[in-house]
PDB file of N, CA and C in Angstrom:
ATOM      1  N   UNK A   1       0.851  -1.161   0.000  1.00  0.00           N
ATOM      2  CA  UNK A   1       0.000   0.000   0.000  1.00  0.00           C
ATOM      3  C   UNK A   1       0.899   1.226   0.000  1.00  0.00           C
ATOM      4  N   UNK A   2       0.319   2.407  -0.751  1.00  0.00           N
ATOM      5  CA  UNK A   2       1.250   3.508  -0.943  1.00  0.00           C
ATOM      6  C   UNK A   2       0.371   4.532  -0.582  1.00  0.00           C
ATOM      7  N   UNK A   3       1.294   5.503  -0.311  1.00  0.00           N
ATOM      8  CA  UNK A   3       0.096   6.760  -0.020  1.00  0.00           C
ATOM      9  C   UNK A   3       0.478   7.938  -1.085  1.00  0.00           C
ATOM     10  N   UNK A   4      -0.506   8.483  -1.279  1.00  0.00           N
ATOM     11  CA  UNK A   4      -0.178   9.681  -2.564  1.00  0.00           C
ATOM     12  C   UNK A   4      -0.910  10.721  -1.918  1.00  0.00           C
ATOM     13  N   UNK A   5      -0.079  12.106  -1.779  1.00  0.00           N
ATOM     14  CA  UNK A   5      -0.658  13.201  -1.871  1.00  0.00           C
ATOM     15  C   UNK A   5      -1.389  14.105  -3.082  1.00  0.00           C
ATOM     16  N   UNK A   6      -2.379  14.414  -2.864  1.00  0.00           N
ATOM     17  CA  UNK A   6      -3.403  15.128  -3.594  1.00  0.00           C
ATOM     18  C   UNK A   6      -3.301  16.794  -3.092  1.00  0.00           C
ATOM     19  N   UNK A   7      -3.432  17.811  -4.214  1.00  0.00           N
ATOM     20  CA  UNK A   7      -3.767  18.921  -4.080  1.00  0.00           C
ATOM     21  C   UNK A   7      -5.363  18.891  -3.735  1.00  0.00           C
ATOM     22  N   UNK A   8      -5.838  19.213  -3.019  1.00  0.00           N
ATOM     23  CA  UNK A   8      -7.502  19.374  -2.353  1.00  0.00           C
ATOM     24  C   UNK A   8      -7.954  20.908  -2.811  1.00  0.00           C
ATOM     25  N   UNK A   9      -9.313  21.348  -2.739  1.00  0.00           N
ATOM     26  CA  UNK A   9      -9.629  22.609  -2.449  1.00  0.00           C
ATOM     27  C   UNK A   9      -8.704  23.616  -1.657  1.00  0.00           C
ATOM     28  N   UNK A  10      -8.801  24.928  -2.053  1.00  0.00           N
ATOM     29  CA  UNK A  10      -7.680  26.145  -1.216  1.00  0.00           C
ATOM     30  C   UNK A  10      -6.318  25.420  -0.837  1.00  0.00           C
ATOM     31  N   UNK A  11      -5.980  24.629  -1.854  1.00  0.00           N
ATOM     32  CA  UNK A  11      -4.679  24.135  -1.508  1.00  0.00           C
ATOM     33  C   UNK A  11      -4.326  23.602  -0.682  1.00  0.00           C
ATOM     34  N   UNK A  12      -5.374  22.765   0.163  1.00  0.00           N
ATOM     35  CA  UNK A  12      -5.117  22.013   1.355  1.00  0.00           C
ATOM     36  C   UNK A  12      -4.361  20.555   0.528  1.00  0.00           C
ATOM     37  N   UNK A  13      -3.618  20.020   1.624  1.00  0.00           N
ATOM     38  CA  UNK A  13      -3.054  18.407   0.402  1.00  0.00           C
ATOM     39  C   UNK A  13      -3.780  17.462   1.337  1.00  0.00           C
ATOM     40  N   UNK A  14      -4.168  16.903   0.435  1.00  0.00           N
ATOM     41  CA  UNK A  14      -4.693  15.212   1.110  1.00  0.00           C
ATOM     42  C   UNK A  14      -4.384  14.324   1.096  1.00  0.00           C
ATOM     43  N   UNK A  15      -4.354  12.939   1.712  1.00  0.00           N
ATOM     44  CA  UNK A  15      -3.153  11.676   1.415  1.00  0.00           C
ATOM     45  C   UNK A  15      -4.224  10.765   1.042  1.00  0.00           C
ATOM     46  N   UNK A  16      -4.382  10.054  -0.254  1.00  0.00           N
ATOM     47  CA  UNK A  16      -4.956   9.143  -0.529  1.00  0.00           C
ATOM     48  C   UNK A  16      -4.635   7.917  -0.856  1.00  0.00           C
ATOM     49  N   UNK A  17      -4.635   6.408  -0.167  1.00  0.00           N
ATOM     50  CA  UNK A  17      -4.141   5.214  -0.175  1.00  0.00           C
ATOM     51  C   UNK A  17      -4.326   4.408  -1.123  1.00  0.00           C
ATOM     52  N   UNK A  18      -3.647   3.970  -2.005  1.00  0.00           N
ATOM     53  CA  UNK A  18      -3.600   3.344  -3.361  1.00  0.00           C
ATOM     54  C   UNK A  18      -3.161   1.955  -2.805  1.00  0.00           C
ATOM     55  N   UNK A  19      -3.652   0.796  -2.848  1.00  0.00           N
ATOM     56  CA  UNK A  19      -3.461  -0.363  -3.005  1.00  0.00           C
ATOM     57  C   UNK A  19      -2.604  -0.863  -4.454  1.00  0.00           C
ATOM     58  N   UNK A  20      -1.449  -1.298  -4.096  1.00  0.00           N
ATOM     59  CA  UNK A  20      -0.253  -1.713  -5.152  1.00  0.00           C
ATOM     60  C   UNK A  20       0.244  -2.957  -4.702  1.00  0.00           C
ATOM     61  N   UNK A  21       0.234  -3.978  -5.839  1.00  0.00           N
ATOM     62  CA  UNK A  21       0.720  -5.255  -5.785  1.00  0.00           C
ATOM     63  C   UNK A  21       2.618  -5.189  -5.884  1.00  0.00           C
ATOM     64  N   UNK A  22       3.214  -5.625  -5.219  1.00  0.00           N
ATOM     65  CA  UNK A  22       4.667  -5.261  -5.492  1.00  0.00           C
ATOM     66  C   UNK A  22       4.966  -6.635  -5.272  1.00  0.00           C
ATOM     67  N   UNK A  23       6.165  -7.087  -6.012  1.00  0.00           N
ATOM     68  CA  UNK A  23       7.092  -8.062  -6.314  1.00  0.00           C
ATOM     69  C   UNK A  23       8.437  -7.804  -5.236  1.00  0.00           C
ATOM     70  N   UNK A  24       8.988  -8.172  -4.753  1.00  0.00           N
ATOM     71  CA  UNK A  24      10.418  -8.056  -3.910  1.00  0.00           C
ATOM     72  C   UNK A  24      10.944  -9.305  -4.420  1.00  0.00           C
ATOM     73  N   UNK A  25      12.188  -9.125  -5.106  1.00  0.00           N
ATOM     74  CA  UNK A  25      13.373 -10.217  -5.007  1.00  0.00           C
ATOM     75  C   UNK A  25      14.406 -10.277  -4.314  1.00  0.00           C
ATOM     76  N   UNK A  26      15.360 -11.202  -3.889  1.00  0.00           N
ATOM     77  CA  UNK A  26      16.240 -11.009  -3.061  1.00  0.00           C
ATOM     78  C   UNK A  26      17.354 -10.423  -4.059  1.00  0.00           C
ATOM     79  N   UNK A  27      17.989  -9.346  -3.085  1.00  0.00           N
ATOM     80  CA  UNK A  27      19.073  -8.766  -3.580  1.00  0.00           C
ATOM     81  C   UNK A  27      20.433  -9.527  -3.216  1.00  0.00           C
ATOM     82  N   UNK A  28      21.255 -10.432  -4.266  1.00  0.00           N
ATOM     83  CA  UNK A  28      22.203 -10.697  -4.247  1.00  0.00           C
ATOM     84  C   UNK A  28      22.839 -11.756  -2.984  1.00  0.00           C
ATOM     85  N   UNK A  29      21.331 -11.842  -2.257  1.00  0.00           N
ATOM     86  CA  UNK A  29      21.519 -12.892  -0.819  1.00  0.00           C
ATOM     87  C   UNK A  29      20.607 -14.482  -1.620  1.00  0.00           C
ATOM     88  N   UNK A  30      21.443 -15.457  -1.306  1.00  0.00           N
ATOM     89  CA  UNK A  30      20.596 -16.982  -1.636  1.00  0.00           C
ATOM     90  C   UNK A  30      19.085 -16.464  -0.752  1.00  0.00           C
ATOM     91  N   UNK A  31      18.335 -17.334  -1.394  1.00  0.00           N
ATOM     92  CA  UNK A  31      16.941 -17.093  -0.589  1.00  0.00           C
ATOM     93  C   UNK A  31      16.583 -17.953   0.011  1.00  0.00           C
ATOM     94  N   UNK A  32      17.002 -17.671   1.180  1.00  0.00           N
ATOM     95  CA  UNK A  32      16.528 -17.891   2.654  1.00  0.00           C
ATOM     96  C   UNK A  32      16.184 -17.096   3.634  1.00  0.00           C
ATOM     97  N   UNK A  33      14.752 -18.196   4.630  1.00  0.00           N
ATOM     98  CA  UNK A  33      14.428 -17.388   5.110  1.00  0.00           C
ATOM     99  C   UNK A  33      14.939 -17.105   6.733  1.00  0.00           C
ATOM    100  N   UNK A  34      14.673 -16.092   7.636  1.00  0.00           N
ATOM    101  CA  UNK A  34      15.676 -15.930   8.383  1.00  0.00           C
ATOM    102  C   UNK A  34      14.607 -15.531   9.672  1.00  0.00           C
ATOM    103  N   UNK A  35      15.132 -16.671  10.854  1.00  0.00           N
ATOM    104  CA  UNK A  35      14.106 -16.739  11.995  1.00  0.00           C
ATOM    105  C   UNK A  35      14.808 -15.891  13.076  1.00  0.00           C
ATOM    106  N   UNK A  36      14.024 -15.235  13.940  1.00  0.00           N
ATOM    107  CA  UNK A  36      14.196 -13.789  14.571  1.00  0.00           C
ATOM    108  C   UNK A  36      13.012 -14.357  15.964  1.00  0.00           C
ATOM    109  N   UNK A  37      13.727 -13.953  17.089  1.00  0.00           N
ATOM    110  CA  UNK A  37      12.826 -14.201  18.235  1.00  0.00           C
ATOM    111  C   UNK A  37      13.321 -12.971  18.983  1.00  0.00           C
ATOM    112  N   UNK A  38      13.972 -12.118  18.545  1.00  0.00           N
ATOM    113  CA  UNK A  38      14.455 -10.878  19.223  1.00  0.00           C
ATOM    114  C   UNK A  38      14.199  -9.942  18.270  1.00  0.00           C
ATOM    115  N   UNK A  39      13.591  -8.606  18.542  1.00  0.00           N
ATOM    116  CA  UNK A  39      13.634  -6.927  18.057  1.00  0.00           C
ATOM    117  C   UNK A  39      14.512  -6.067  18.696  1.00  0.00           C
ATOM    118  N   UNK A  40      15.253  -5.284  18.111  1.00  0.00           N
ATOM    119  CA  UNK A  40      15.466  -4.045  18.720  1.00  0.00           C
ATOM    120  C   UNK A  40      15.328  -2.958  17.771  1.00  0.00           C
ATOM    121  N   UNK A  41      14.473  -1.849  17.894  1.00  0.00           N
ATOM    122  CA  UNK A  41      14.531  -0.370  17.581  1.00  0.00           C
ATOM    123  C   UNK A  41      14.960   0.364  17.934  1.00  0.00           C
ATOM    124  N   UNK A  42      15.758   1.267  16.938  1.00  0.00           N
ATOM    125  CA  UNK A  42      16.652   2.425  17.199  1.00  0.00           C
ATOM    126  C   UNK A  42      16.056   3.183  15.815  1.00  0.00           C
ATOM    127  N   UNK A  43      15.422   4.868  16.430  1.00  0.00           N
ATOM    128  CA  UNK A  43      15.500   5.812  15.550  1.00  0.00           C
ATOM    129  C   UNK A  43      16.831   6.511  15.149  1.00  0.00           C
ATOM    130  N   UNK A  44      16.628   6.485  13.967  1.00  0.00           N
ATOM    131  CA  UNK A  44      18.203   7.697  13.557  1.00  0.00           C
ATOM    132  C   UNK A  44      17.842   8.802  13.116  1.00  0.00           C
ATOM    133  N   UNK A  45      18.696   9.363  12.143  1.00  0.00           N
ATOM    134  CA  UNK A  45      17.816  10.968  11.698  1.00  0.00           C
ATOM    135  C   UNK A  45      17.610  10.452  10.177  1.00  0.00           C
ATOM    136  N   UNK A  46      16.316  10.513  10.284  1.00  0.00           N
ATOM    137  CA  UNK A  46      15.280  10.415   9.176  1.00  0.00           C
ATOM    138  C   UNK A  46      14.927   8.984   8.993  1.00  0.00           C
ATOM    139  N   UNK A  47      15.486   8.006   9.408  1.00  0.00           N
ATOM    140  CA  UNK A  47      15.322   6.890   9.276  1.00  0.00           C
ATOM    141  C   UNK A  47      14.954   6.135  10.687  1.00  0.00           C
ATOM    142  N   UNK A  48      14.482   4.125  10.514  1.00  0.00           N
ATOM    143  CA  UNK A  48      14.170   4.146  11.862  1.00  0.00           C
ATOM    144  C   UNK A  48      15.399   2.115  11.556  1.00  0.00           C
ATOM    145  N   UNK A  49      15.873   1.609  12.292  1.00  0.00           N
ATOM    146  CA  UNK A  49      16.741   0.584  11.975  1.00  0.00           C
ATOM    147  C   UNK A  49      16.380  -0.061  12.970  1.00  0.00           C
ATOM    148  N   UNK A  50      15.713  -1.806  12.259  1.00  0.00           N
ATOM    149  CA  UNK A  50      15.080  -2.705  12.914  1.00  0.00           C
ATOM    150  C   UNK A  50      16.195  -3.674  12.985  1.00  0.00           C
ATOM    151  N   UNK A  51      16.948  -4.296  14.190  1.00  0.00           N
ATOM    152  CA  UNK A  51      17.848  -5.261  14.644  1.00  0.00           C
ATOM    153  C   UNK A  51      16.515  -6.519  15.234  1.00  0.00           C
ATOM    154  N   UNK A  52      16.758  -7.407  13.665  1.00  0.00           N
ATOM    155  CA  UNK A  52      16.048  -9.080  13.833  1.00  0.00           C
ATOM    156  C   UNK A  52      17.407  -9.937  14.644  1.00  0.00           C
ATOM    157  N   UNK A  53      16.939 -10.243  15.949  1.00  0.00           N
ATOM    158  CA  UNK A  53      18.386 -11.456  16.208  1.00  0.00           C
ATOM    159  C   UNK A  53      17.593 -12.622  16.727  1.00  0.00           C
ATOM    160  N   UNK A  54      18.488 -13.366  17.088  1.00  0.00           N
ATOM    161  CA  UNK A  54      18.057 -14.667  17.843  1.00  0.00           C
ATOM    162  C   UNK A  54      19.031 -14.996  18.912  1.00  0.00           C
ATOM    163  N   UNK A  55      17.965 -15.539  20.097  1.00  0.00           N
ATOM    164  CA  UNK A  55      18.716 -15.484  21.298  1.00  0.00           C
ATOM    165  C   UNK A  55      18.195 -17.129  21.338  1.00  0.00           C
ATOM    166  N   UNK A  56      19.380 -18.087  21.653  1.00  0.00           N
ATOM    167  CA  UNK A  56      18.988 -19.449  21.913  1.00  0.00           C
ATOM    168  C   UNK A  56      17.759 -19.673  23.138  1.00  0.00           C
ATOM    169  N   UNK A  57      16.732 -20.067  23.070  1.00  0.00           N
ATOM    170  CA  UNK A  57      15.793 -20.220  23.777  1.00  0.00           C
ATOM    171  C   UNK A  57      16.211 -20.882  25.097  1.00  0.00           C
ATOM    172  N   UNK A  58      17.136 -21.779  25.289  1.00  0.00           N
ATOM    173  CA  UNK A  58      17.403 -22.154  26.701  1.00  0.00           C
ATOM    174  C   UNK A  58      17.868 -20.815  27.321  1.00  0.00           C
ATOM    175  N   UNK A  59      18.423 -19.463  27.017  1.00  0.00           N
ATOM    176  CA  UNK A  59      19.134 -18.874  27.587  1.00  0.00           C
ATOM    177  C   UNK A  59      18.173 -18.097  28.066  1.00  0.00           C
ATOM    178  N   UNK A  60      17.226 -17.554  27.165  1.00  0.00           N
ATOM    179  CA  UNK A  60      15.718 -17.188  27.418  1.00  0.00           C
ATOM    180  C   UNK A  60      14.945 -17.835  28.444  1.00  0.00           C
ATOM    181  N   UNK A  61      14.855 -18.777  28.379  1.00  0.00           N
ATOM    182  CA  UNK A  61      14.131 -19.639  29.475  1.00  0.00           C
ATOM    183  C   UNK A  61      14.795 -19.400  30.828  1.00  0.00           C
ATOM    184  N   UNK A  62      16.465 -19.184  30.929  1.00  0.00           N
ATOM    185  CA  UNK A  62      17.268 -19.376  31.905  1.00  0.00           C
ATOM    186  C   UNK A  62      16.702 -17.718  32.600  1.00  0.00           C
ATOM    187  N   UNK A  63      16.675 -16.770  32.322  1.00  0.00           N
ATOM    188  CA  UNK A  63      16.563 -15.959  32.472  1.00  0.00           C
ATOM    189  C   UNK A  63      15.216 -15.526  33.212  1.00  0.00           C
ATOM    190  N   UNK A  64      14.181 -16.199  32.501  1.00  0.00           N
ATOM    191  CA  UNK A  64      12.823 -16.128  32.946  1.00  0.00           C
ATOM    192  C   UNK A  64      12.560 -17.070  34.042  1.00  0.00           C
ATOM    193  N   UNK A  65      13.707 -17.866  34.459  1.00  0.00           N
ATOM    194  CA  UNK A  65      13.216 -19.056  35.793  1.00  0.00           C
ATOM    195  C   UNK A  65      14.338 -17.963  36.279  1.00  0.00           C
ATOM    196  N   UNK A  66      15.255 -17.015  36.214  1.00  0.00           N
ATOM    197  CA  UNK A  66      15.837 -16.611  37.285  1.00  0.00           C
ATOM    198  C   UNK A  66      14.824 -15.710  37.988  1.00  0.00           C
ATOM    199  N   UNK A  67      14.461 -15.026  37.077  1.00  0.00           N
ATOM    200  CA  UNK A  67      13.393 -13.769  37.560  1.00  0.00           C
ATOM    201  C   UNK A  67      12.158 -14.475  38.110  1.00  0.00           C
ATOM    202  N   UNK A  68      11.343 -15.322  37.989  1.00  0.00           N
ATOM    203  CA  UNK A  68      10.890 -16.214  38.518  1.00  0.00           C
ATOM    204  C   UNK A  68      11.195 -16.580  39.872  1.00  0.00           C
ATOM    205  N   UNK A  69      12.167 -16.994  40.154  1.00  0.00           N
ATOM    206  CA  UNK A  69      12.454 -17.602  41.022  1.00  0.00           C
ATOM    207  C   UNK A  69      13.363 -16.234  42.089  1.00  0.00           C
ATOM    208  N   UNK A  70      13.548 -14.993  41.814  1.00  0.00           N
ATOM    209  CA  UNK A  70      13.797 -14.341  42.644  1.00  0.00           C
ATOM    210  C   UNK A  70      15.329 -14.258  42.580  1.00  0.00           C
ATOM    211  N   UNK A  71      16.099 -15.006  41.900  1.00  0.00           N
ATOM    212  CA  UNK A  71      17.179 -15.086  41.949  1.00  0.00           C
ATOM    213  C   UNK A  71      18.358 -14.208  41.154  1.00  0.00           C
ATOM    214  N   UNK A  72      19.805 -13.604  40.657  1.00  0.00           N
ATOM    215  CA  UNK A  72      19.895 -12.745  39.829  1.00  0.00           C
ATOM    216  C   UNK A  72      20.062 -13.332  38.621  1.00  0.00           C
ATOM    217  N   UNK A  73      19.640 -12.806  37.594  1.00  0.00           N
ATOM    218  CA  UNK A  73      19.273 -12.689  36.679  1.00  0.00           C
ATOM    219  C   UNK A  73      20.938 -12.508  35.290  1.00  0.00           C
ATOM    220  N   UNK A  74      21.180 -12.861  34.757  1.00  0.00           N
ATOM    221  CA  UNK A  74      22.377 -12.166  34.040  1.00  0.00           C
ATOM    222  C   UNK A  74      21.951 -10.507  33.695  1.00  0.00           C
ATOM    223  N   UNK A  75      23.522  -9.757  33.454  1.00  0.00           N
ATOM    224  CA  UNK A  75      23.178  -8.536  33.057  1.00  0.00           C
ATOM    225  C   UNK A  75      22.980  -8.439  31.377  1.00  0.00           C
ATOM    226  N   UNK A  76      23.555  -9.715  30.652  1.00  0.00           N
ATOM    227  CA  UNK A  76      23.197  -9.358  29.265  1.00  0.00           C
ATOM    228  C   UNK A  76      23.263 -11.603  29.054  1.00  0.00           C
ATOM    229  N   UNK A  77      23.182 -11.463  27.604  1.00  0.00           N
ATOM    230  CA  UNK A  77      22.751 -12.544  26.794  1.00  0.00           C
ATOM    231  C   UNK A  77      23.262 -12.252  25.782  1.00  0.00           C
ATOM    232  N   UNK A  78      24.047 -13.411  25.133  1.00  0.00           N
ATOM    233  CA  UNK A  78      24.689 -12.950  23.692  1.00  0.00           C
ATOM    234  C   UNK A  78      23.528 -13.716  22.522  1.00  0.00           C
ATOM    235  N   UNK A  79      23.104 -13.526  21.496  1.00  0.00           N
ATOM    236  CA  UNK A  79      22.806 -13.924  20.658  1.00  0.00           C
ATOM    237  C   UNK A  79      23.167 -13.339  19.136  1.00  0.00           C
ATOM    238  N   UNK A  80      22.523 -13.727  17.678  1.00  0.00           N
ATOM    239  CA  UNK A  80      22.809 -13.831  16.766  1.00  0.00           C
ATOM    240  C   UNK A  80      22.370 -12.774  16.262  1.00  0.00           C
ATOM    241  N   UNK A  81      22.933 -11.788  15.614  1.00  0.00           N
ATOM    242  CA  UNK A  81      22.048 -10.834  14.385  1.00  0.00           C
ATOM    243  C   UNK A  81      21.899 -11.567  13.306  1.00  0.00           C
ATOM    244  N   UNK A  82      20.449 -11.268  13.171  1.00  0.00           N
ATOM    245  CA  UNK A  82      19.590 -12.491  11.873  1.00  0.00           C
ATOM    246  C   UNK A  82      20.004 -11.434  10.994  1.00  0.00           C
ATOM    247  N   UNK A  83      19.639  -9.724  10.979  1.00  0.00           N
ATOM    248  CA  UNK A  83      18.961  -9.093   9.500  1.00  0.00           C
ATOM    249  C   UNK A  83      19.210  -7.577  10.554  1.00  0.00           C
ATOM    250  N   UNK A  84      19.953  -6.806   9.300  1.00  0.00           N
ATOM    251  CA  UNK A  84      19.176  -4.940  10.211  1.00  0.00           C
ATOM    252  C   UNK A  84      18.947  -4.569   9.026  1.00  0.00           C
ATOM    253  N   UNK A  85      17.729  -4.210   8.989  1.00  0.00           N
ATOM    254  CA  UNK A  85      16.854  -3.091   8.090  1.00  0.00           C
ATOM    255  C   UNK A  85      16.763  -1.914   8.697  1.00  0.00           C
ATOM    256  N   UNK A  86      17.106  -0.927   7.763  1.00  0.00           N
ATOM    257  CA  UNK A  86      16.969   0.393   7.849  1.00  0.00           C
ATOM    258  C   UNK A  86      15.531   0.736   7.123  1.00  0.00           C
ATOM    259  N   UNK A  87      15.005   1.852   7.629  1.00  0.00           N
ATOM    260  CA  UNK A  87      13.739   2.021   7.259  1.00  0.00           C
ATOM    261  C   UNK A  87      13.499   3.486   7.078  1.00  0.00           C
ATOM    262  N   UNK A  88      12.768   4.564   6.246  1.00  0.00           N
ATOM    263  CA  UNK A  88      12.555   5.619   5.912  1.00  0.00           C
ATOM    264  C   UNK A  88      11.372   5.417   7.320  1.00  0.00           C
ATOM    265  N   UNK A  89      10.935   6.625   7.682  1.00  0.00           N
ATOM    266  CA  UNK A  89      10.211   7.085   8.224  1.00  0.00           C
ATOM    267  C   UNK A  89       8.736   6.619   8.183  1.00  0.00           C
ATOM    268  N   UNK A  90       8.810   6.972   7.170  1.00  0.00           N
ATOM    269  CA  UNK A  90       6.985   6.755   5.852  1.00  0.00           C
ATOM    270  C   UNK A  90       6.958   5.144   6.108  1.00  0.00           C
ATOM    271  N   UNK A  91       7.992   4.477   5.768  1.00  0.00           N
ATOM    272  CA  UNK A  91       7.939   2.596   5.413  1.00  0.00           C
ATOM    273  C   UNK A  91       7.783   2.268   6.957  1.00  0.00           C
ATOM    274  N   UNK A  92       8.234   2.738   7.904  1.00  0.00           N
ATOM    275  CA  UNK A  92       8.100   2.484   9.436  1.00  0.00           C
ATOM    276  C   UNK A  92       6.525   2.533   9.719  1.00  0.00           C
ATOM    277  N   UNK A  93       6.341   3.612   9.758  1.00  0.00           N
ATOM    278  CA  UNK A  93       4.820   3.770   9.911  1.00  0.00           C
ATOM    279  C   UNK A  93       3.494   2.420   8.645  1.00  0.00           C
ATOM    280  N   UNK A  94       4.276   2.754   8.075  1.00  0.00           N
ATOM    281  CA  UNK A  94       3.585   1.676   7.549  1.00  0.00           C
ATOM    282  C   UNK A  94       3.602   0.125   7.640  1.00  0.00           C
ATOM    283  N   UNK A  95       4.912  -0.086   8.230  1.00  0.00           N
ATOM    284  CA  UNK A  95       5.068  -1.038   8.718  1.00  0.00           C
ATOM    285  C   UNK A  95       4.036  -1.307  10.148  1.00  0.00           C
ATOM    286  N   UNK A  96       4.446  -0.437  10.927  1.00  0.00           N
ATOM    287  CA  UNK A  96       3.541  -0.369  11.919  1.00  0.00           C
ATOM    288  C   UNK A  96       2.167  -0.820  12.113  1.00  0.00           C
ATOM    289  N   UNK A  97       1.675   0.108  10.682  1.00  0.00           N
ATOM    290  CA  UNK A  97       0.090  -0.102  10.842  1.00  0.00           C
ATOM    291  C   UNK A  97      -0.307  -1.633   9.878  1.00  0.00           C
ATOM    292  N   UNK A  98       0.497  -2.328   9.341  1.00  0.00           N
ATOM    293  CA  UNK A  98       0.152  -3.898   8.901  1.00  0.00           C
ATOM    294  C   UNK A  98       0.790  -4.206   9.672  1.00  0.00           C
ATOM    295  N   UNK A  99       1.384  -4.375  10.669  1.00  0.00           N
ATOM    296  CA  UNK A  99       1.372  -5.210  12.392  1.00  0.00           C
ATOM    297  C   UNK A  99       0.267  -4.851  12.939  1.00  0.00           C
ATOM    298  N   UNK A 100      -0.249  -4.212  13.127  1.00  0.00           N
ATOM    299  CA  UNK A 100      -1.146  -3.562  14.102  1.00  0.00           C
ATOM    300  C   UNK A 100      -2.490  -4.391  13.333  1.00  0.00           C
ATOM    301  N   UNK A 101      -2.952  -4.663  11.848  1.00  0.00           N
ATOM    302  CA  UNK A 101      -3.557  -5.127  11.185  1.00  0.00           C
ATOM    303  C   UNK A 101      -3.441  -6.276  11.923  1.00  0.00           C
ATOM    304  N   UNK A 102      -2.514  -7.160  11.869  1.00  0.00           N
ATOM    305  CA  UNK A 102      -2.448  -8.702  11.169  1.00  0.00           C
ATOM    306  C   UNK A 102      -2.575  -8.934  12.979  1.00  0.00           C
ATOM    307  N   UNK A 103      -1.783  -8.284  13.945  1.00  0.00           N
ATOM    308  CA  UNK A 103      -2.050  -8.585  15.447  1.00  0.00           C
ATOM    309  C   UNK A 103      -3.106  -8.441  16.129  1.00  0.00           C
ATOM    310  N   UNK A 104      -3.935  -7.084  15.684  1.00  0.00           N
ATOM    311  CA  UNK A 104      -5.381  -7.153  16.244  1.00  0.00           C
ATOM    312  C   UNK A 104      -6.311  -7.954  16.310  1.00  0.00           C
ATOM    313  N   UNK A 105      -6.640  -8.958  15.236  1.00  0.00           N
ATOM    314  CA  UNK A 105      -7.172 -10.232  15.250  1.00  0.00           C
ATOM    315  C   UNK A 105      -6.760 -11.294  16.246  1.00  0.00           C
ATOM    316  N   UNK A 106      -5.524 -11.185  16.143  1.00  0.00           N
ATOM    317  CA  UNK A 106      -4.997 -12.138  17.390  1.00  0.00           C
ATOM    318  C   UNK A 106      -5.027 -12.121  18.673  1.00  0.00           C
ATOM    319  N   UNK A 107      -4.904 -10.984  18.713  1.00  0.00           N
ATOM    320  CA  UNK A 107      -5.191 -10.013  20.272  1.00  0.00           C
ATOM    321  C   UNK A 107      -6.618 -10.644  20.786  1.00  0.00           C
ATOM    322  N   UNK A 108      -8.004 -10.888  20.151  1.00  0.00           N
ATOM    323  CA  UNK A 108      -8.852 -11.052  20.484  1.00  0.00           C
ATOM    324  C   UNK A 108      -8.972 -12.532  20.730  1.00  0.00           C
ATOM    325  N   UNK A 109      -8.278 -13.350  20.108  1.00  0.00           N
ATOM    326  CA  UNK A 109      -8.481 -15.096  20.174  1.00  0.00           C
ATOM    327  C   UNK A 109      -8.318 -15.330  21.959  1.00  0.00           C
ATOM    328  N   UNK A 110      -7.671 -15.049  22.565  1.00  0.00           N
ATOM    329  CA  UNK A 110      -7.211 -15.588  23.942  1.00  0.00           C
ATOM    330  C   UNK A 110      -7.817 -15.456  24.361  1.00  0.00           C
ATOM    331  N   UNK A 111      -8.738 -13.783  24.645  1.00  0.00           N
ATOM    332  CA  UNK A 111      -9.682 -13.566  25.479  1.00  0.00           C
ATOM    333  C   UNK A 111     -11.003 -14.003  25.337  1.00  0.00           C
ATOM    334  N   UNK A 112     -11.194 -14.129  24.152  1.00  0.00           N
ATOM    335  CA  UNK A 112     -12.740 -14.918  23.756  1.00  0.00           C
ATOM    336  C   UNK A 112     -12.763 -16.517  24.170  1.00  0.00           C
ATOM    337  N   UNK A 113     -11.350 -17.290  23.960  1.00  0.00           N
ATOM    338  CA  UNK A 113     -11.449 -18.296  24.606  1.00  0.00           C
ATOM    339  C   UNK A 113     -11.390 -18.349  26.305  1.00  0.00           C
ATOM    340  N   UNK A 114     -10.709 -17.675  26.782  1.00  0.00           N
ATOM    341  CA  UNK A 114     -11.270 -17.331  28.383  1.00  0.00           C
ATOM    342  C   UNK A 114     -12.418 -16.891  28.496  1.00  0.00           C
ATOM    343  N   UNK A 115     -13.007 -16.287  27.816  1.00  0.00           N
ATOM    344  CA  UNK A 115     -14.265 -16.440  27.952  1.00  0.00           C
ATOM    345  C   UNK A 115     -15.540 -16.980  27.652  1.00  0.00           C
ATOM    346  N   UNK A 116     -14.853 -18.650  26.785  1.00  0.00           N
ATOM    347  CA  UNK A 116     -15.685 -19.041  26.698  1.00  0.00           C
ATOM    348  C   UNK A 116     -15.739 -20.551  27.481  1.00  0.00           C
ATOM    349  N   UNK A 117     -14.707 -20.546  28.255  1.00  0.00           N
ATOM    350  CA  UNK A 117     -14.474 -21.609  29.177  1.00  0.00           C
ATOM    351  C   UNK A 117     -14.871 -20.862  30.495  1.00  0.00           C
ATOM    352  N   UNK A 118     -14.835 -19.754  30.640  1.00  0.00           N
ATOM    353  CA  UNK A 118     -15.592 -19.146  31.881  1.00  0.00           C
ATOM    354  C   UNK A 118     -17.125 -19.381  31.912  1.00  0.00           C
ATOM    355  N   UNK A 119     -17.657 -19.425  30.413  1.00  0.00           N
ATOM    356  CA  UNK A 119     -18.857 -19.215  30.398  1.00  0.00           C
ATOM    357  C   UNK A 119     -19.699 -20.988  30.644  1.00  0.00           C
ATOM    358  N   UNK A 120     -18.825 -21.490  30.076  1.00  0.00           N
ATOM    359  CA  UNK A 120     -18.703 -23.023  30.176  1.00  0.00           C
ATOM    360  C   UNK A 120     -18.383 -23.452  31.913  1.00  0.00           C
ATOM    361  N   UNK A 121     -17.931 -23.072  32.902  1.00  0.00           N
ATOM    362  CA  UNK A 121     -18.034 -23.122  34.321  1.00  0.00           C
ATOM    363  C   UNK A 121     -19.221 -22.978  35.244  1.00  0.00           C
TER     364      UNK A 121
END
């Protein structure tokens, strides 16, 4: 999806959303795909740079039975950088709002099933 500005009446501009089919090929990388259980965001100037990594899940787990259990915790965890994408501003936000799409649906599954085993009690 793209957005296009429009000249409006008295020169106001308007943004109107054009639905566009786009093709992506891989640039110059074999195609594979690349699994990520870690985010990190960092804004820069003008841009926003998404760090995909992977942290081995036992170490994850180790971490969550320390805190759990009251005990200390490590101060860091090493894992893998999968992918960093840099992102324009505009592609962020848009990124944003097809997460926000595709998660809102999901968001609702858990609670409807708690509530339908509540209702079932």
């Amino acid at each position: 999806m793209t957005e296009k500005k429009n000249q409006g009446e008295a020169g106001s501009t308007r943004t109107q959303r054009v639905d566009l089919g786009v093709r992506l090929h891989p640039a110059a990388m074999p195609e594979q795909r690349v699994y990520s259980n870690l985010t990190v965001v960092q804004a820069g100037q003008g841009a926003v740079f998404v760090d995909f990594g992977f942290v081995e899940p036992a170490a994850l787990n180790a971490v969550i039975r320390a805190v759990q259990t009251g005990t200390n915790a490590p101060d860091n965890i090493s894992g893998q950088l999968s992918c960093r994408v840099a992102l324009s501003v505009d592609a962020a936000a848009q990124l944003a709002q097809q997460l926000a799409a595709v998660l809102k649906p999901r968001a609702g599954k858990p609670a409807a099933a708690t509530e339908a085993k509540t209702a079932e009690s």
